[in-house]
C-alpha atoms as a PDB file:
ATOM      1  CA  UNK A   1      62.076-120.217-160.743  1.00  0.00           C
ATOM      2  CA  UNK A   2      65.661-121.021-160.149  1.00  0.00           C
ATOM      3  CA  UNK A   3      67.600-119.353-157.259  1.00  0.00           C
ATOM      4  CA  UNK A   4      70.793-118.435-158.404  1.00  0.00           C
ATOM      5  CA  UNK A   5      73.728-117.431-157.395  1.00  0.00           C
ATOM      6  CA  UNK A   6      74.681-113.964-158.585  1.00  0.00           C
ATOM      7  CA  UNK A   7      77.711-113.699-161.316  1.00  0.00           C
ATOM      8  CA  UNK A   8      78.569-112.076-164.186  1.00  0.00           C
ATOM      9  CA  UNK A   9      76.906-114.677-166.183  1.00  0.00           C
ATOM     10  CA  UNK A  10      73.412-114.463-164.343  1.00  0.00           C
ATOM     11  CA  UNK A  11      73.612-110.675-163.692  1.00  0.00           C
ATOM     12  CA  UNK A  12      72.997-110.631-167.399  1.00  0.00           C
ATOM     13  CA  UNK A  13      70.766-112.808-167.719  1.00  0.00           C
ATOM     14  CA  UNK A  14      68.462-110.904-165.043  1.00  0.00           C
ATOM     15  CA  UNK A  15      69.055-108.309-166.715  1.00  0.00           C
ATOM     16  CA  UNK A  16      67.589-109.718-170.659  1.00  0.00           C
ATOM     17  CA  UNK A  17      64.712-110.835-168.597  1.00  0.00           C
ATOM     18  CA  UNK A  18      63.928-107.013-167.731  1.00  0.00           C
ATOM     19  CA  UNK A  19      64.158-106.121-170.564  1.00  0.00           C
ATOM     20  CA  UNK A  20      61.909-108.345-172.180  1.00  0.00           C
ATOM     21  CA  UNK A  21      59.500-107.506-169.743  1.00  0.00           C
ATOM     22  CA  UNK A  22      60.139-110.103-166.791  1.00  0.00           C
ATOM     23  CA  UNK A  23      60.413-109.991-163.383  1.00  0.00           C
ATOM     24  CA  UNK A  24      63.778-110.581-161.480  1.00  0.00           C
ATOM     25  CA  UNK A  25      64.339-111.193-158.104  1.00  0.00           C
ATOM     26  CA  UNK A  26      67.274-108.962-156.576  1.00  0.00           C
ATOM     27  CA  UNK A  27      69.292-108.653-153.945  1.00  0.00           C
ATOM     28  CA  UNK A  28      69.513-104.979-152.036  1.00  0.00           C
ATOM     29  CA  UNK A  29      71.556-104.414-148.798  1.00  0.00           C
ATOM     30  CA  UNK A  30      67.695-103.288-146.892  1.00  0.00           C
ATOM     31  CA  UNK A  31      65.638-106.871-148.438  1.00  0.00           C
ATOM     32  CA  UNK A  32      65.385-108.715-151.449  1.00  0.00           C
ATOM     33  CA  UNK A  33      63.029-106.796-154.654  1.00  0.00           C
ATOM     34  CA  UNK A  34      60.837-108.115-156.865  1.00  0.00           C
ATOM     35  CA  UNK A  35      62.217-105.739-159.739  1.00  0.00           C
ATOM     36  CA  UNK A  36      60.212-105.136-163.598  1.00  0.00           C
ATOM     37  CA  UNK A  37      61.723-102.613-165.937  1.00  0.00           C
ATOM     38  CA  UNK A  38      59.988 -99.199-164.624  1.00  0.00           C
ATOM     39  CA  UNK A  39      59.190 -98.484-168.161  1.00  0.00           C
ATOM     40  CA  UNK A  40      57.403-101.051-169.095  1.00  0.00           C
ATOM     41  CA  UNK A  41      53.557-100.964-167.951  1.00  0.00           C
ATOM     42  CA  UNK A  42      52.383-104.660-168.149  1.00  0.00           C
ATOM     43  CA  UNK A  43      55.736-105.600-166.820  1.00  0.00           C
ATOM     44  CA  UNK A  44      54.912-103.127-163.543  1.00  0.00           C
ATOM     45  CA  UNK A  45      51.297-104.273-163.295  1.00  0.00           C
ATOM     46  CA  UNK A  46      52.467-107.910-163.024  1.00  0.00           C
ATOM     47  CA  UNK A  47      54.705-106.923-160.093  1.00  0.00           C
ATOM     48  CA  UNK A  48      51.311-105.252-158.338  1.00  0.00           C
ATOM     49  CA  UNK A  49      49.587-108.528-159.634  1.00  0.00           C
ATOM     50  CA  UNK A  50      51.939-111.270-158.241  1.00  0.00           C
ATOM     51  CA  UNK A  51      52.240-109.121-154.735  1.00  0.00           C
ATOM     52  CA  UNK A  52      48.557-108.601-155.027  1.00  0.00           C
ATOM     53  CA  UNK A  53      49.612-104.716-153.759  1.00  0.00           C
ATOM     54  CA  UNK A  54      46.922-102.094-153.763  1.00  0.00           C
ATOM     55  CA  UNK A  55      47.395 -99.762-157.222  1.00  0.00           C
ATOM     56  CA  UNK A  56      47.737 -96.917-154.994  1.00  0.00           C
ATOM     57  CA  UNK A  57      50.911 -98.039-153.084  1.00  0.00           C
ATOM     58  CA  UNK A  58      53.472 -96.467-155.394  1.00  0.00           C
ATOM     59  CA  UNK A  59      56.641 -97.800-156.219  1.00  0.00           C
ATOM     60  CA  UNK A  60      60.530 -97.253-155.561  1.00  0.00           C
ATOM     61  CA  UNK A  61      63.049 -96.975-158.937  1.00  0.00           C
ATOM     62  CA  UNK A  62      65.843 -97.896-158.424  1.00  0.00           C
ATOM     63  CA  UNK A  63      68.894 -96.006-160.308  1.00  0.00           C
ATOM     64  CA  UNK A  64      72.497 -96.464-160.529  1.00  0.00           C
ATOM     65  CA  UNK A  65      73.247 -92.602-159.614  1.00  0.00           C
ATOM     66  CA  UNK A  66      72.380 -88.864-158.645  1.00  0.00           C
ATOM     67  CA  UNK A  67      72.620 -88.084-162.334  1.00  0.00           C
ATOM     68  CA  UNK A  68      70.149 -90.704-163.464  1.00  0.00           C
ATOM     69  CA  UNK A  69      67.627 -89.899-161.007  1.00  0.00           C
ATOM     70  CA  UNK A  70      67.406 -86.377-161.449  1.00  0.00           C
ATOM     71  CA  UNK A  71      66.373 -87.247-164.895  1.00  0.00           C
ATOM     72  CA  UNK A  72      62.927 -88.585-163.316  1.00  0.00           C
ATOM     73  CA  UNK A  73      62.674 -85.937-160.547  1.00  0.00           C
ATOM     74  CA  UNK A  74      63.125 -82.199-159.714  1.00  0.00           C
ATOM     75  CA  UNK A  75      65.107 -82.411-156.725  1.00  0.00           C
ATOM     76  CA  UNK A  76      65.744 -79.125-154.663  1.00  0.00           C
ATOM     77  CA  UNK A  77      69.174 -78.439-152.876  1.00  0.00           C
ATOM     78  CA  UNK A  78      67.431 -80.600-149.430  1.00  0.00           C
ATOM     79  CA  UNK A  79      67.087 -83.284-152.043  1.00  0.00           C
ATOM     80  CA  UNK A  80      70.820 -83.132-153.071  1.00  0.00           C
ATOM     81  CA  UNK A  81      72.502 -82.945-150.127  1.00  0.00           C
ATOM     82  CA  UNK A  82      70.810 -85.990-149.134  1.00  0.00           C
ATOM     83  CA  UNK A  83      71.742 -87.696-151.887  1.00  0.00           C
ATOM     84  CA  UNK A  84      75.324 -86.472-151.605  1.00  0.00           C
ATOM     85  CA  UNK A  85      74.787 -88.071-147.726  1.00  0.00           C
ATOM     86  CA  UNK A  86      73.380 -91.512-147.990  1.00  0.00           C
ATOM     87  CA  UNK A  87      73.696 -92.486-151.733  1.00  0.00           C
ATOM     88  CA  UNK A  88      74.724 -95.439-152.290  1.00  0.00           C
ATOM     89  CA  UNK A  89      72.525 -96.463-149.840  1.00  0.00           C
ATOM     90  CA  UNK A  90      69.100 -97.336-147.844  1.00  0.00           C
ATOM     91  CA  UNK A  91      67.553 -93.623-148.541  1.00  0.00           C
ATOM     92  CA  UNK A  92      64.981 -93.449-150.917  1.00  0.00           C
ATOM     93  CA  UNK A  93      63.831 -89.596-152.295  1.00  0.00           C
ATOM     94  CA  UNK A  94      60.147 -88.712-152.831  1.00  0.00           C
ATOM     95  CA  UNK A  95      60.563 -86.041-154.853  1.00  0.00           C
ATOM     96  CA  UNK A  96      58.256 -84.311-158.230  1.00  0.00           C
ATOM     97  CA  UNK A  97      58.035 -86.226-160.988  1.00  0.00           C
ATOM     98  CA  UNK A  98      59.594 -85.144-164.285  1.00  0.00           C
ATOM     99  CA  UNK A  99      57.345 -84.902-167.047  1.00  0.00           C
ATOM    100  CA  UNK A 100      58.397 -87.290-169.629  1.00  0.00           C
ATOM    101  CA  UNK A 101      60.236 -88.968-167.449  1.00  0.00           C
ATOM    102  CA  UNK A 102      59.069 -92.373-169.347  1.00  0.00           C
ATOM    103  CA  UNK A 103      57.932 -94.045-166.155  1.00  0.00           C
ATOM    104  CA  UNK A 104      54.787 -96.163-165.844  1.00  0.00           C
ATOM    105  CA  UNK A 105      52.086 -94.052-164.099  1.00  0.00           C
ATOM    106  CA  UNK A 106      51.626 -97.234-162.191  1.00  0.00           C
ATOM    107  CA  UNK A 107      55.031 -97.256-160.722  1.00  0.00           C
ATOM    108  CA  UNK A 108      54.139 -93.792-159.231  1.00  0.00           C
ATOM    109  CA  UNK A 109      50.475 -94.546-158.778  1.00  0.00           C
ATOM    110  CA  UNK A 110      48.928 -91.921-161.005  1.00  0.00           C
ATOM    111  CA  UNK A 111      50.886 -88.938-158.157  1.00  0.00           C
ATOM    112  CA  UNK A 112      52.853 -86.236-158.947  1.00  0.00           C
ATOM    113  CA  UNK A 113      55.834 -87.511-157.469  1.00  0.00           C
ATOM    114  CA  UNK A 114      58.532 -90.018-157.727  1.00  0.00           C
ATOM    115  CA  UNK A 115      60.408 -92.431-155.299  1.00  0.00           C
ATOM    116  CA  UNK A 116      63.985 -92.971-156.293  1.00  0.00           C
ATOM    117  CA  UNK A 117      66.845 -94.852-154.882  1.00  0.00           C
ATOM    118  CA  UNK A 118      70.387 -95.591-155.774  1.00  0.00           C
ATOM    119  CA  UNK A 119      71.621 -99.401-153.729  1.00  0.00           C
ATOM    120  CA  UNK A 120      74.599-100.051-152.326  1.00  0.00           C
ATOM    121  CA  UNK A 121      74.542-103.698-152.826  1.00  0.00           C
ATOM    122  CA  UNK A 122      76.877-104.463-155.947  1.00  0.00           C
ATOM    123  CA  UNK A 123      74.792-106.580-157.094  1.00  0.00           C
ATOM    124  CA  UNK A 124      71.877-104.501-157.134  1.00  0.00           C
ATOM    125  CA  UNK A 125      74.367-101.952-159.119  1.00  0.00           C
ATOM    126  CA  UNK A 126      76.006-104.584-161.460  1.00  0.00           C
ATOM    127  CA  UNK A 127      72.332-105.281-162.216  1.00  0.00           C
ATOM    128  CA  UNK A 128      71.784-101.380-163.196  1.00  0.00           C
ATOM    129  CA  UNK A 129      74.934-100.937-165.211  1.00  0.00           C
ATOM    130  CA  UNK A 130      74.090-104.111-167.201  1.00  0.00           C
ATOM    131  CA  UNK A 131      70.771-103.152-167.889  1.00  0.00           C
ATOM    132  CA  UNK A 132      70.699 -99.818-168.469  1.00  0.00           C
ATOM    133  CA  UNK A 133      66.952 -99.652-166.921  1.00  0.00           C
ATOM    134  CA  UNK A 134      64.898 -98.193-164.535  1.00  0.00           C
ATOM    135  CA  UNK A 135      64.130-100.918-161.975  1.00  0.00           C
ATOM    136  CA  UNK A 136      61.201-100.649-159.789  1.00  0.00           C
ATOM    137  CA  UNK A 137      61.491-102.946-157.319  1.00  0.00           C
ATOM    138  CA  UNK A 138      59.380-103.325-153.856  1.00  0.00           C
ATOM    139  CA  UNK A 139      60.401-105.829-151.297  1.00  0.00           C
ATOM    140  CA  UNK A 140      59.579-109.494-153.055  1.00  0.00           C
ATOM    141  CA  UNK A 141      57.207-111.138-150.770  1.00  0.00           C
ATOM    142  CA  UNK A 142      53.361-110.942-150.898  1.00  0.00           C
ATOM    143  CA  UNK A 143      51.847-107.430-149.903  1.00  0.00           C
ATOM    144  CA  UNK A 144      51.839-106.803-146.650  1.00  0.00           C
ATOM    145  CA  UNK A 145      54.199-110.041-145.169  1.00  0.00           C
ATOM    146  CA  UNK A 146      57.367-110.236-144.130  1.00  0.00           C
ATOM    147  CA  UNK A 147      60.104-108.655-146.118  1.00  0.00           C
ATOM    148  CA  UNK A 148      62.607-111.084-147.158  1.00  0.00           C
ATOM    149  CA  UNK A 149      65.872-111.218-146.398  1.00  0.00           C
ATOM    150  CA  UNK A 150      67.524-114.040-148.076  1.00  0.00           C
ATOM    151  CA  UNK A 151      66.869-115.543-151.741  1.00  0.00           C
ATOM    152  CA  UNK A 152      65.435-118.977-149.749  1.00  0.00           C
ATOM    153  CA  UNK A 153      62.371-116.405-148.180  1.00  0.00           C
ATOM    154  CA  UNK A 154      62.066-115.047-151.857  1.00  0.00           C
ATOM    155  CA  UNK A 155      61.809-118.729-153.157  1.00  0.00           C
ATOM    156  CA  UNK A 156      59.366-119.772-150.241  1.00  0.00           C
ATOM    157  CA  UNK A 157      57.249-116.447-150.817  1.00  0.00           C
ATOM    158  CA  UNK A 158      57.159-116.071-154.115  1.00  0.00           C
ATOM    159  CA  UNK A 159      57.384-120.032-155.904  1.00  0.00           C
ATOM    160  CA  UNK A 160      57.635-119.716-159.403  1.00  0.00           C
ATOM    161  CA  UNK A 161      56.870-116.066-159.567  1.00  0.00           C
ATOM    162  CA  UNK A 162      60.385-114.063-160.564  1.00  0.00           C
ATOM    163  CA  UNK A 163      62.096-115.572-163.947  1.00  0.00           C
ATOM    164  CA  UNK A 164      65.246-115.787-161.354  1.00  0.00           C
ATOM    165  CA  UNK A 165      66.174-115.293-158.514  1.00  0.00           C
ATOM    166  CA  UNK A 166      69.646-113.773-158.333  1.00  0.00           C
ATOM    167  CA  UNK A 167      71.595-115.064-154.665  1.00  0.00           C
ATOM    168  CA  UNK A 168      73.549-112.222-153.391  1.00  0.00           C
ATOM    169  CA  UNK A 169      73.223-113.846-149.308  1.00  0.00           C
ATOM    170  CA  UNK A 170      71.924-111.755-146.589  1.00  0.00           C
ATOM    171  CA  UNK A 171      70.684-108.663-146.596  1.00  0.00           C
ATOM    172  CA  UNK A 172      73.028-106.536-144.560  1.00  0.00           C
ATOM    173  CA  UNK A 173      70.745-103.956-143.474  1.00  0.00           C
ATOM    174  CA  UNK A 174      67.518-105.954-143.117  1.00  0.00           C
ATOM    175  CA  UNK A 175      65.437-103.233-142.871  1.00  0.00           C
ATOM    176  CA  UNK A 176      63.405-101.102-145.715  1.00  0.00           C
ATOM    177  CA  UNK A 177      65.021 -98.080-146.940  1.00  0.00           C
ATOM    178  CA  UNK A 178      64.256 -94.889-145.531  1.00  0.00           C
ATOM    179  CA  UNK A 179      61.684 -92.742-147.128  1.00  0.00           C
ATOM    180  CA  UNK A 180      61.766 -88.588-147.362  1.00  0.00           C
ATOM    181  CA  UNK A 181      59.832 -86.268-149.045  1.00  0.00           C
ATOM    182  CA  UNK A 182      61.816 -83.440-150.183  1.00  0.00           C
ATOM    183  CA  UNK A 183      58.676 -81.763-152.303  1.00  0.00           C
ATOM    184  CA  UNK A 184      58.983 -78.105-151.413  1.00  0.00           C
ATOM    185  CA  UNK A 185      60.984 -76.100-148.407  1.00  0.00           C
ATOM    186  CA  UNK A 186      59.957 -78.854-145.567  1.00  0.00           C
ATOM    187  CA  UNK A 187      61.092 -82.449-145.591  1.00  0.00           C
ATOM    188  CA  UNK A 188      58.771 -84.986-144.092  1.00  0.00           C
ATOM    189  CA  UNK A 189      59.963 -88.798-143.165  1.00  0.00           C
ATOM    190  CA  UNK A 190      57.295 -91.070-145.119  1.00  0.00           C
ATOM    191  CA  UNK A 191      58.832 -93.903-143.781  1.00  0.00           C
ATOM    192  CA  UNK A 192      61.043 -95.378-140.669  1.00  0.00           C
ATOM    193  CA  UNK A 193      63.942 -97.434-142.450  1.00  0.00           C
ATOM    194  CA  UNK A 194      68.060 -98.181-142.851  1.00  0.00           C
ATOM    195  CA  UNK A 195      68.735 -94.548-141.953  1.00  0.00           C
ATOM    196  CA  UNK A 196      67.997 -93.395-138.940  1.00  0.00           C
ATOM    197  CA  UNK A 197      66.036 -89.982-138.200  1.00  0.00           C
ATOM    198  CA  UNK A 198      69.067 -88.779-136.680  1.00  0.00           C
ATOM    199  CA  UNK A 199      71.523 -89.406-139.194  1.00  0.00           C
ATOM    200  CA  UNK A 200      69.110 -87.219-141.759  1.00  0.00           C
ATOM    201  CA  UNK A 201      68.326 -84.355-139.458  1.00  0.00           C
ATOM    202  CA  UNK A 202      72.425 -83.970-139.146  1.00  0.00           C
ATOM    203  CA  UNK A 203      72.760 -83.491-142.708  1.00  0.00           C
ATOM    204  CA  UNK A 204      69.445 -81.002-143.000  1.00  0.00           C
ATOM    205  CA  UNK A 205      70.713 -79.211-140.297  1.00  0.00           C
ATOM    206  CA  UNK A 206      66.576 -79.635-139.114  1.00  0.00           C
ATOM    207  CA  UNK A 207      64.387 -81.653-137.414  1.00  0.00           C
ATOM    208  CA  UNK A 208      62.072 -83.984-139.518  1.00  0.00           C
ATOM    209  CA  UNK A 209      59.182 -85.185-138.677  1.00  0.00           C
ATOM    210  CA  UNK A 210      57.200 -88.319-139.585  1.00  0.00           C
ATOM    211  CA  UNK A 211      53.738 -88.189-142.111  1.00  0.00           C
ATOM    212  CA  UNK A 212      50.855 -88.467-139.871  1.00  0.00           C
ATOM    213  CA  UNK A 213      48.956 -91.525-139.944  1.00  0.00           C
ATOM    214  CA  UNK A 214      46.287 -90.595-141.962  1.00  0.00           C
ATOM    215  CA  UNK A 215      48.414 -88.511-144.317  1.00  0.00           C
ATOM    216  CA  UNK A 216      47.361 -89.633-147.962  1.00  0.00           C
ATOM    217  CA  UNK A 217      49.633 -92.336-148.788  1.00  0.00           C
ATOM    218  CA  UNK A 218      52.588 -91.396-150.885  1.00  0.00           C
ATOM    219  CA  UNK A 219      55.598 -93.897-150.467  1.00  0.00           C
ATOM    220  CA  UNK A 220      55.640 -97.386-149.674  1.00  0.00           C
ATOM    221  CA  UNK A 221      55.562 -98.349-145.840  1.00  0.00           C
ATOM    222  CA  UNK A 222      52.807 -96.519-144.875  1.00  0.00           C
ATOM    223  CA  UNK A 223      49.803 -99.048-144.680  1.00  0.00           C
ATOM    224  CA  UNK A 224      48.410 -99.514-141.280  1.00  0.00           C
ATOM    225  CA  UNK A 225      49.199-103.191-141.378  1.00  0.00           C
ATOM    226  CA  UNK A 226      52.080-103.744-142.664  1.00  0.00           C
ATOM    227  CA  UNK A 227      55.217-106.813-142.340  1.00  0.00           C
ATOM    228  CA  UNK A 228      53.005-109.070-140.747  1.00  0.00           C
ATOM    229  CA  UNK A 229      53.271-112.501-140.182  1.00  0.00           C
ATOM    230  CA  UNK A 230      50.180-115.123-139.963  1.00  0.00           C
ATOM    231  CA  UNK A 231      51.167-115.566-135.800  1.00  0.00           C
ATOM    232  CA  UNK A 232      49.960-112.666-133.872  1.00  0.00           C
ATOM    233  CA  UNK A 233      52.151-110.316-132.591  1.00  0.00           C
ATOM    234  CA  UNK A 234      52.381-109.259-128.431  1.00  0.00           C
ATOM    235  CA  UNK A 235      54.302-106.178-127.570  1.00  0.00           C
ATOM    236  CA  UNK A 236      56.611-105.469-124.962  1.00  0.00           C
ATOM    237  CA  UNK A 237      56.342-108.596-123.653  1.00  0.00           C
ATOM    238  CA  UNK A 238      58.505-109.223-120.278  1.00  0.00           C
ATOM    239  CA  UNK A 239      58.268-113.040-120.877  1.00  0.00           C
ATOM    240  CA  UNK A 240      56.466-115.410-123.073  1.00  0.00           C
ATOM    241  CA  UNK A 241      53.620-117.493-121.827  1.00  0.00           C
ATOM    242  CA  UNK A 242      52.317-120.886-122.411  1.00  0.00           C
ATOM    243  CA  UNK A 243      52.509-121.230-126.088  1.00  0.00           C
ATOM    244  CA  UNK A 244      53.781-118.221-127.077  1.00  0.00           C
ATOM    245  CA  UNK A 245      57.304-118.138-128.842  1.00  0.00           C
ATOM    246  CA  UNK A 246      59.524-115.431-128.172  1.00  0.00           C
ATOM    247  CA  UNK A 247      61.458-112.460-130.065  1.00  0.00           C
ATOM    248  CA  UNK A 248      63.469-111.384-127.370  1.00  0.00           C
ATOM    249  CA  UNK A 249      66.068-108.464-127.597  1.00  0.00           C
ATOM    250  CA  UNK A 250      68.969-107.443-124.990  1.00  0.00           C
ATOM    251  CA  UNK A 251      71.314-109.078-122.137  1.00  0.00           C
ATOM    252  CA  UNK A 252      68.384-109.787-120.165  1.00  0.00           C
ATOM    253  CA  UNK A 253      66.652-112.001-121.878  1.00  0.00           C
ATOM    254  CA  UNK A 254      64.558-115.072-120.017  1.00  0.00           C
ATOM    255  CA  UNK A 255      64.322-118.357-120.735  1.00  0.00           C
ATOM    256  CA  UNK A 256      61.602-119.380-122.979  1.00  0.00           C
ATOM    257  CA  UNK A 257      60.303-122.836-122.993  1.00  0.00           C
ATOM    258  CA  UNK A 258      58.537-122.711-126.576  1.00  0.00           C
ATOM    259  CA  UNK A 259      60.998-120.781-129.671  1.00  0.00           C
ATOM    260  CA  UNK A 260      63.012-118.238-129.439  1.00  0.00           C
ATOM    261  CA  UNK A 261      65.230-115.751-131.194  1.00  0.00           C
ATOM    262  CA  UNK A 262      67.307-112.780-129.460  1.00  0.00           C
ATOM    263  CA  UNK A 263      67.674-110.548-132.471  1.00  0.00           C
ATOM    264  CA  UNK A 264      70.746-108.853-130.144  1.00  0.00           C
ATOM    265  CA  UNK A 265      72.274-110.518-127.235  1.00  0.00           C
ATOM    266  CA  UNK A 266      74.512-107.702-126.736  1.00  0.00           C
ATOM    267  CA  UNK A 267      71.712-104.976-127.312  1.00  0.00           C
ATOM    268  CA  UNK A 268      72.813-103.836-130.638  1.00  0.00           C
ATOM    269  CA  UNK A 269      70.301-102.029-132.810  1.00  0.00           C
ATOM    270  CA  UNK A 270      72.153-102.619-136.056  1.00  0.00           C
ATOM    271  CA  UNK A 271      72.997-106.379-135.101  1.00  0.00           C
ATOM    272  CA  UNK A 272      68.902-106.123-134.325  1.00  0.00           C
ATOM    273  CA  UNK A 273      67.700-104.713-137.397  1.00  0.00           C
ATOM    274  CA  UNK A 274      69.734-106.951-139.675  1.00  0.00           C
ATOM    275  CA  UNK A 275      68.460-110.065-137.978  1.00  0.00           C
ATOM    276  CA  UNK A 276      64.882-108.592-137.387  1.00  0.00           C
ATOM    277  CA  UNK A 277      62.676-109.957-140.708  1.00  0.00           C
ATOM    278  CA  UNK A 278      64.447-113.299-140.553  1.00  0.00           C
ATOM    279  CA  UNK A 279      63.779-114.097-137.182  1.00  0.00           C
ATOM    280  CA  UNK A 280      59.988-112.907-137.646  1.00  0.00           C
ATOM    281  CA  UNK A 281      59.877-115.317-140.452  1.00  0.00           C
ATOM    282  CA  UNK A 282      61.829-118.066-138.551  1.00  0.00           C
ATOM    283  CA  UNK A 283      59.180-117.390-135.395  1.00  0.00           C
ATOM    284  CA  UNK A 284      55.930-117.360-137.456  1.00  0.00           C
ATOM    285  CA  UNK A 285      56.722-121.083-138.462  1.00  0.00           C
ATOM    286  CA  UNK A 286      57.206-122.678-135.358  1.00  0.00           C
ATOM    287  CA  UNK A 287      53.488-122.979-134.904  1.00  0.00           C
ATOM    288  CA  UNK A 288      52.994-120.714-131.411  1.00  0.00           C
ATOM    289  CA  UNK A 289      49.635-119.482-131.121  1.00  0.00           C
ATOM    290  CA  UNK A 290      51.851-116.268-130.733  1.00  0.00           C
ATOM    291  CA  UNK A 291      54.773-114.491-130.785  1.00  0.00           C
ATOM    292  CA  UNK A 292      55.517-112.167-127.386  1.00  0.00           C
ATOM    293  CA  UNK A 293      58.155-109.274-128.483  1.00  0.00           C
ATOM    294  CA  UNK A 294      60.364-107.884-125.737  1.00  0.00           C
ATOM    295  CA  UNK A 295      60.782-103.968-125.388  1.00  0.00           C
ATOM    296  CA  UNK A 296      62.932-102.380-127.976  1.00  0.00           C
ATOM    297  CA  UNK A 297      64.411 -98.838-127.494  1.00  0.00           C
ATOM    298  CA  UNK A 298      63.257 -96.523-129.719  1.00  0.00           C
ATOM    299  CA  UNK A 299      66.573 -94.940-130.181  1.00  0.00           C
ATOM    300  CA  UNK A 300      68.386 -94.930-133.829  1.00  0.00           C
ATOM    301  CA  UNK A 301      67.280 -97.724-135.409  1.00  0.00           C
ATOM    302  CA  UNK A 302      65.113 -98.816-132.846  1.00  0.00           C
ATOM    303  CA  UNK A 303      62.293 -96.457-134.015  1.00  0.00           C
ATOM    304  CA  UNK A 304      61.927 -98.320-137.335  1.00  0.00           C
ATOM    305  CA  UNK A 305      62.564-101.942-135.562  1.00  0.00           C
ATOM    306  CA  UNK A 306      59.404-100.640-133.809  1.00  0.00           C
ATOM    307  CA  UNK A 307      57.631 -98.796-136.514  1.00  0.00           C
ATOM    308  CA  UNK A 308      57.734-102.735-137.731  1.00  0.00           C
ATOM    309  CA  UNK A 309      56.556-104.291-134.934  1.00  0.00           C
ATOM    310  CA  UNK A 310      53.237-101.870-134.511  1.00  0.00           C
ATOM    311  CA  UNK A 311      52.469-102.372-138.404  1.00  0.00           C
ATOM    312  CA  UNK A 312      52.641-105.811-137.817  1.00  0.00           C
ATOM    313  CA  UNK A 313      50.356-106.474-134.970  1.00  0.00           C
ATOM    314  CA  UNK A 314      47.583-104.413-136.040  1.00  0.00           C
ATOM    315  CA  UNK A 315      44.391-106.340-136.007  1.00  0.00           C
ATOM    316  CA  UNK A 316      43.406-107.809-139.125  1.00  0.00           C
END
């Protein structure tokens, strides 16, 4: 399982290992993927294997363009100008499935639609062009933990799982990808991510509005627990108490006699959400009997920082 670092020379040979049906470890600019050729069924149910994911948590294929991805779905004009928008980039499309589209009912969990994505990470894209595949590719860590952010979380997650793991550093988003449907005349946010809900309603020209809870699940990031670590979580926390570590968040932080991370001195949500999964990780292995979370606004990115942060301390 050898972390490398990613070069022309490894890019392809990530990408022979696709095709013969291998998994690959890959940078993206929202978290490191555990990527298998889309195509290929036993390749995709080793990916839900080694994450030990539920079967019905579909997928996200990942494409090098608009072109390519309207291949595998119908999108609508919504659809488009979204992808006009955001791609290359942390938006992923939930749109209907072409028929014969050649991709693993697995990857789409035996539904009627598809989740597509172009990256903006260039290695992510050098990994595309070289293979010429389909890569599905969720977030490489075990199913439901924290997403990884760096190859070392992959490597600490995952052992000797992927055939490589390609080294492109940090993540610079450090969040998921945003998640819309665009299946008929009325988009509907699947998931919090990279994007924030503002930034999409200005280019629909509409509000969205977020799946209900208990709206059948159709992308990924929609599990009730979800990006948890083993420490339990407390929210909005003003300080942390005997024991407790600290993810603290803003100017006004207080001193914390156990661990402690400010994921934004200054208060900045995109300084936040890049640092968010990696301090998580960093907290949950100090060995706190908890982890007390300070307030975060729920502007911008903030809602998904906190979308996060609710998944993950839901009782087990």
């Amino acid at each position: 399982m050898p972390v490398v670092p990613a070069t022309d020379e490894t890019i392809a040979r990530a990408a022979e290992a696709l095709a013969a049906g291998r998994l690959v470890a890959i940078p993206t600019e929202t978290v490191y993927g555990l990527g298998a050729d889309a195509r290929n069924a036993s390749a995709v149910a080793g990916v839900f294997a080694m994450k030990d994911r539920p079967e019905f948590n579909p997928l996200i294929v990942h494409v090098p363009d608009l072109a390519t991805a309207e291949t595998l779905a119908a999108f609508n004009a919504e659809a488009r100008a979204l992808a006009n928008a955001f791609w290359p980039g942390p938006l992923t499309i939930v749109a209907p499935k072409r028929r014969k589209c050649g991709i693993a009912d697995l990857v789409t969990a035996g539904l009627d639609t598809i989740a597509v994505r172009v990256p903006g990470h260039p290695v992510a894209r050098a990994l595309l062009q070289a293979s010429g595949l389909p890569i599905a590719a969720p977030s490489a860590n075990r199913s439901g933990r924290i997403s990884p952010t760096d190859a070392s979380h992959v490597a600490a997650e995952l052992g000797d799982v992927p055939d490589l793991i390609l080294d492109g550093g940090p993540c610079a988003r450090g969040l998921e990808s945003t998640v819309v449907s665009v299946t008929d005349d009325s988009p509907v946010l699947l998931r919090l991510g990279a994007v924030p809900r503002s930034e999409i309603e200005s280019v629909l020209g509409h509000p969205i509005h977020l799946a209900k809870e208990d709206a059948p699940i159709a992308s990924p990031g929609q599990l009730a627990r979800h990006y948890a670590p083993q420490t339990p979580l407390r929210l909005n926390a003003d300080s942390a108490e005997a024991g407790e570590a600290l993810l603290a968040f803003g100017p006004d932080a207080p001193d914390c006699a156990g661990a402690s991370i400010n994921l934004s001195p200054s208060g900045n949500l995109a300084e936040a959400a890049m640092r968010f999964f990696a301090a998580l990780r960093h907290l949950d292995e100090t060995g706190s009997r908890r982890i007390a979370v300070m307030p975060i606004p729920e502007d911008g990115l903030g809602e998904a920082i906190n979308d996060r942060l609710r998944r993950a301390a839901k009782a087990r």
